[in-house]
Protein backbone atom coordinates (compact mmCIF):
# COMPACT_ATOMS: atom_id res chain seq x y z
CA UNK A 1 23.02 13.45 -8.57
CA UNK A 2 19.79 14.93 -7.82
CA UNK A 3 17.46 12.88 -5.52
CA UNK A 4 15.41 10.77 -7.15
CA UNK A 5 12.29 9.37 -4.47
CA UNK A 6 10.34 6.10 -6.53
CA UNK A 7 6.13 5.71 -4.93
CA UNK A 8 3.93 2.50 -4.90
CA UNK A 9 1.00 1.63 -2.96
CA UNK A 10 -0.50 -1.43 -1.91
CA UNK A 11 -4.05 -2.51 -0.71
CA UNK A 12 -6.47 -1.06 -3.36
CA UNK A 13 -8.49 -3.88 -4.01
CA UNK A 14 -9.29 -5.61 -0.49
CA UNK A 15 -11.87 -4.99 1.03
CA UNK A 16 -10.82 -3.95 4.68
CA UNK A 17 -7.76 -2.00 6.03
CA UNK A 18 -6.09 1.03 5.22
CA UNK A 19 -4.17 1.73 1.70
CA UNK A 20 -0.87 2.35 2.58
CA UNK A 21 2.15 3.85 0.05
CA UNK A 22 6.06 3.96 0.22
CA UNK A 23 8.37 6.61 -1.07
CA UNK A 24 11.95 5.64 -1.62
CA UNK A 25 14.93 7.70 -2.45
CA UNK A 26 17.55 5.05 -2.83
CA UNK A 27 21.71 5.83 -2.29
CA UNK A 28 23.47 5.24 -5.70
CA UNK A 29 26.52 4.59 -3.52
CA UNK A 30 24.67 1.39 -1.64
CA UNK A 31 22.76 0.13 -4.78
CA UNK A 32 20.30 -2.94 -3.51
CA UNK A 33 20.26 -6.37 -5.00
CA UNK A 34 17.40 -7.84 -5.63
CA UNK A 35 14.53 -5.19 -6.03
CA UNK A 36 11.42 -5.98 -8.26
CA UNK A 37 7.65 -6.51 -7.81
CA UNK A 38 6.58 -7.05 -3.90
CA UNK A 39 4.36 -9.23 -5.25
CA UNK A 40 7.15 -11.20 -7.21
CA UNK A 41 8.43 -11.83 -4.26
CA UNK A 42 8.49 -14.82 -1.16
CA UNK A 43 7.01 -13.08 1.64
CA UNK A 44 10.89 -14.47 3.62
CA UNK A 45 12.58 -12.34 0.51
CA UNK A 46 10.53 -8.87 0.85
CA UNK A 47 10.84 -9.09 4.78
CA UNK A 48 14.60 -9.17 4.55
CA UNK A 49 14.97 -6.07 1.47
CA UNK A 50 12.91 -4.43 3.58
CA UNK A 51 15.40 -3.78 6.51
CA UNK A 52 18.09 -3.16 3.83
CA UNK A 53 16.05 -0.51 1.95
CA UNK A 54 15.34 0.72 5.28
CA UNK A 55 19.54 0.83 6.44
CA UNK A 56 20.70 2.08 2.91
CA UNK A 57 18.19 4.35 1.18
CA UNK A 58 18.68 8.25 1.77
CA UNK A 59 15.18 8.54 2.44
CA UNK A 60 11.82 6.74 2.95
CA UNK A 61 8.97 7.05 4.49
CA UNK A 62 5.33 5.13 4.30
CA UNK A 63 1.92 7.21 4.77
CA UNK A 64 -1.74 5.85 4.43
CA UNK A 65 -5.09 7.02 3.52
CA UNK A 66 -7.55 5.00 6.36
CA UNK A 67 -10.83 3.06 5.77
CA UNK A 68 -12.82 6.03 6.62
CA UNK A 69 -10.82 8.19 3.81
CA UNK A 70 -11.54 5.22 1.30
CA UNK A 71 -14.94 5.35 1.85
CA UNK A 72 -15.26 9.14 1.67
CA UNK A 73 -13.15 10.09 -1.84
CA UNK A 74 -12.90 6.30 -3.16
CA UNK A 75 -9.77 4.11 -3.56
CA UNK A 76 -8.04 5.86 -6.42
CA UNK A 77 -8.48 9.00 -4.81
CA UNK A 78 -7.07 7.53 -1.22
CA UNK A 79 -4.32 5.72 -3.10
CA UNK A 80 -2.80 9.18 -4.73
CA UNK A 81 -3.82 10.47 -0.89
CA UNK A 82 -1.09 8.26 0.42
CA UNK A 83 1.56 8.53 -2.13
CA UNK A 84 1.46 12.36 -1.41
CA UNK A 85 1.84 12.04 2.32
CA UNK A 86 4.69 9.62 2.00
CA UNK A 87 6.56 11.70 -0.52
CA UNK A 88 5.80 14.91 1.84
CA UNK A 89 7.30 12.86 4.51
CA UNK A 90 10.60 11.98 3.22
CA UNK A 91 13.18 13.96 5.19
CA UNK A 92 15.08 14.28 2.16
CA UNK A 93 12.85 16.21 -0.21
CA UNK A 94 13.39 14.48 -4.13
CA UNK A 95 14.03 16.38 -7.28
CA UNK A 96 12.02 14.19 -9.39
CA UNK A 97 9.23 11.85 -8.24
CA UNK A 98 8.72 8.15 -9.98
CA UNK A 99 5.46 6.86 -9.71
CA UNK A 100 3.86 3.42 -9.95
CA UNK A 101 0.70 3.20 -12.31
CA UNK A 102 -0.52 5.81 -14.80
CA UNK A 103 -1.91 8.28 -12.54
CA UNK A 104 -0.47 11.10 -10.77
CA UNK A 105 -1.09 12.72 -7.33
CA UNK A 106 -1.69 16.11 -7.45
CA UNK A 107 1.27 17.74 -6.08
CA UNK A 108 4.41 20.41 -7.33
CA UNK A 109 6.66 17.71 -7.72
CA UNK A 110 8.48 17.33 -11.02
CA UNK A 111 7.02 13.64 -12.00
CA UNK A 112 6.08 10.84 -14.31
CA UNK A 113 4.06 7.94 -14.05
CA UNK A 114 5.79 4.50 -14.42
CA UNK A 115 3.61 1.51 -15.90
CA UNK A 116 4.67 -1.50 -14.13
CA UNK A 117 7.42 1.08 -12.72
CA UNK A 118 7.90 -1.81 -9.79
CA UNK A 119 9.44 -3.77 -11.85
CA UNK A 120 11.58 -1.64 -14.12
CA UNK A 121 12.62 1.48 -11.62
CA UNK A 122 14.55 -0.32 -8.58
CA UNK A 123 13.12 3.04 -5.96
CA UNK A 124 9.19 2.07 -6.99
CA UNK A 125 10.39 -1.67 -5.98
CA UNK A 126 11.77 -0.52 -3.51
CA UNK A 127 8.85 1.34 -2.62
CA UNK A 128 6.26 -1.46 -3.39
CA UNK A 129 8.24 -3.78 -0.92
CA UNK A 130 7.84 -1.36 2.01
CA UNK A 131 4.19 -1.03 1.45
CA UNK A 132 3.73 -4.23 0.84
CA UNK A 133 5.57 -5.26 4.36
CA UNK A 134 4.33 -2.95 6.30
CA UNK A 135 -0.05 -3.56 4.92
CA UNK A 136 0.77 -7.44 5.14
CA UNK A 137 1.78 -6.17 8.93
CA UNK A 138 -1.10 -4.30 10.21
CA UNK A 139 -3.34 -7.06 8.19
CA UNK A 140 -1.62 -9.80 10.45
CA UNK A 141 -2.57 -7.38 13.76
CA UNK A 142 -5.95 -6.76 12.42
CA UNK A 143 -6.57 -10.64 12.05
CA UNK A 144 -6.05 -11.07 16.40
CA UNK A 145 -8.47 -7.85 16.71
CA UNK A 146 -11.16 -9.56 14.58
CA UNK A 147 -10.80 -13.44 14.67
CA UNK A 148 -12.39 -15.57 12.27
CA UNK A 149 -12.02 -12.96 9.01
CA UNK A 150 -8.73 -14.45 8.29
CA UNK A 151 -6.88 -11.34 7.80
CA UNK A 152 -3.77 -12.83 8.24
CA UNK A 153 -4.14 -15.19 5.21
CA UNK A 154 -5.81 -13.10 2.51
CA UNK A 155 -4.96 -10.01 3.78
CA UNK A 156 -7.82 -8.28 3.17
CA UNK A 157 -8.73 -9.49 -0.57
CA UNK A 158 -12.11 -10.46 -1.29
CA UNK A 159 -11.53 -14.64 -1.29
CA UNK A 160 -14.01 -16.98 -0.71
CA UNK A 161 -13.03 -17.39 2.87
CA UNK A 162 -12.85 -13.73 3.49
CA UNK A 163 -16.56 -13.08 2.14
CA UNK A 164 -18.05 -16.05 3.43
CA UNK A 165 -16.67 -14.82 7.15
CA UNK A 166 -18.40 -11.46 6.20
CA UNK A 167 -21.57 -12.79 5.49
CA UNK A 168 -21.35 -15.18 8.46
CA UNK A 169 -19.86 -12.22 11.21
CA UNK A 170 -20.81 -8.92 9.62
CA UNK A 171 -18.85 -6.25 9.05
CA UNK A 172 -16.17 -4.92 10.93
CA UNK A 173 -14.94 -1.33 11.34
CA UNK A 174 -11.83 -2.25 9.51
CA UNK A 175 -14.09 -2.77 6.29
CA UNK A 176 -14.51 -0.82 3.47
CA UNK A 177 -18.42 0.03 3.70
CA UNK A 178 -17.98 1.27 -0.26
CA UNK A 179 -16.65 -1.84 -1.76
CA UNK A 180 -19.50 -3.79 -3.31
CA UNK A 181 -19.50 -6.94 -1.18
CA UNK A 182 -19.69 -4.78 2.36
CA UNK A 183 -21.87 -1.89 0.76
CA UNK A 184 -24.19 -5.22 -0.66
CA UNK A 185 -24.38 -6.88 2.90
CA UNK A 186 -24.99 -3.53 4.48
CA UNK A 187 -27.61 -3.17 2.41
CA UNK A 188 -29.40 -6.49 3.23
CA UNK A 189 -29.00 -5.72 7.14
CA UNK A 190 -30.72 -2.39 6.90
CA UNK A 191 -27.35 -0.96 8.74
CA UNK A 192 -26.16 0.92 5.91
């Protein structure tokens, strides 16, 4: 059977941190119970898949497109940025590429994209779960860098808590200086 690597990414819409993607070849010989939607899942639930996708799969490997990138060439462009640097980083390379979403990264790779692919292709869940564990990760380590943006809790997402710190602390070099809320405080502090 010809390798078969599944992408996802997580962390397009917050409004700080890196956007960081999974690729996944999975081992039909050591199939996985359990995979679906990261975000379907307990955080207790992904944590635990996660070191079994990481013992059994052939392959995986997670890449990112940073803040600055995000900024520079915009979300959707970062977010196909990262899926190609994870799928380049395999150290199996796949046959045939599944991605998450309805967009492509530009690459050679024989592909097709997946709508809601996390939940019906078990290597995109698989995929989405490493992301999603490893962004909920660095969000956690960003939140005892920058106290008082509650990283940790909302991971990044624009909540009421989350803009309210903004407004009330600034904004960080973690943040996303394109997203509207940070571009729109920038703005009113002349520090664009």
């Amino acid at each position: 059977m010809l390798p078969l690597a599944g992408v996802d990414e997580v962390g397009r819409g917050p409004l700080a941190g890196d956007v960081v993607a999974a690729a996944v070849i999975l081992d039909p010989d050591q199939p996985i119970t359990g995979l679906r939607d990261s975000k379907k899942l307990t955080h207790k639930r992904r944590e635990a898949l996660a070191e079994e996708i990481k013992s059994r799969a052939q392959a995986w490997a997670i890449a990112r497109a940073s803040v600055e990138e995000i900024d520079e060439i915009n979300i959707l462009q970062a977010s196909l940025l990262a899926m190609r640097r994870a799928v380049e980083s395999l150290s199996l390379q796949p046959a045939m590429v599944l991605v998450d979403g309805n967009r492509l990264p530009n690459w050679s790779y024989p592909s097709e994209a997946v709508v809601k692919g996390d939940d019906r292709v078990a290597a995109i869940a698989a995929a989405s779960i490493l992301a999603k564990v490893q962004r909920d990760a660095e969000l956690i380590v960003l939140d005892e860098q920058y106290p008082g943006y509650g990283f940790a809790g909302h991971k990044g997402y624009p909540t009421a808590a989350h803009l309210e710190a903004l407004k009330r602390l600034g904004v960080t070099p973690v943040h996303r200086k394109s997203f509207a809320p940070v571009k729109t405080l920038l703005a009113g502090s002349g520090a664009e």
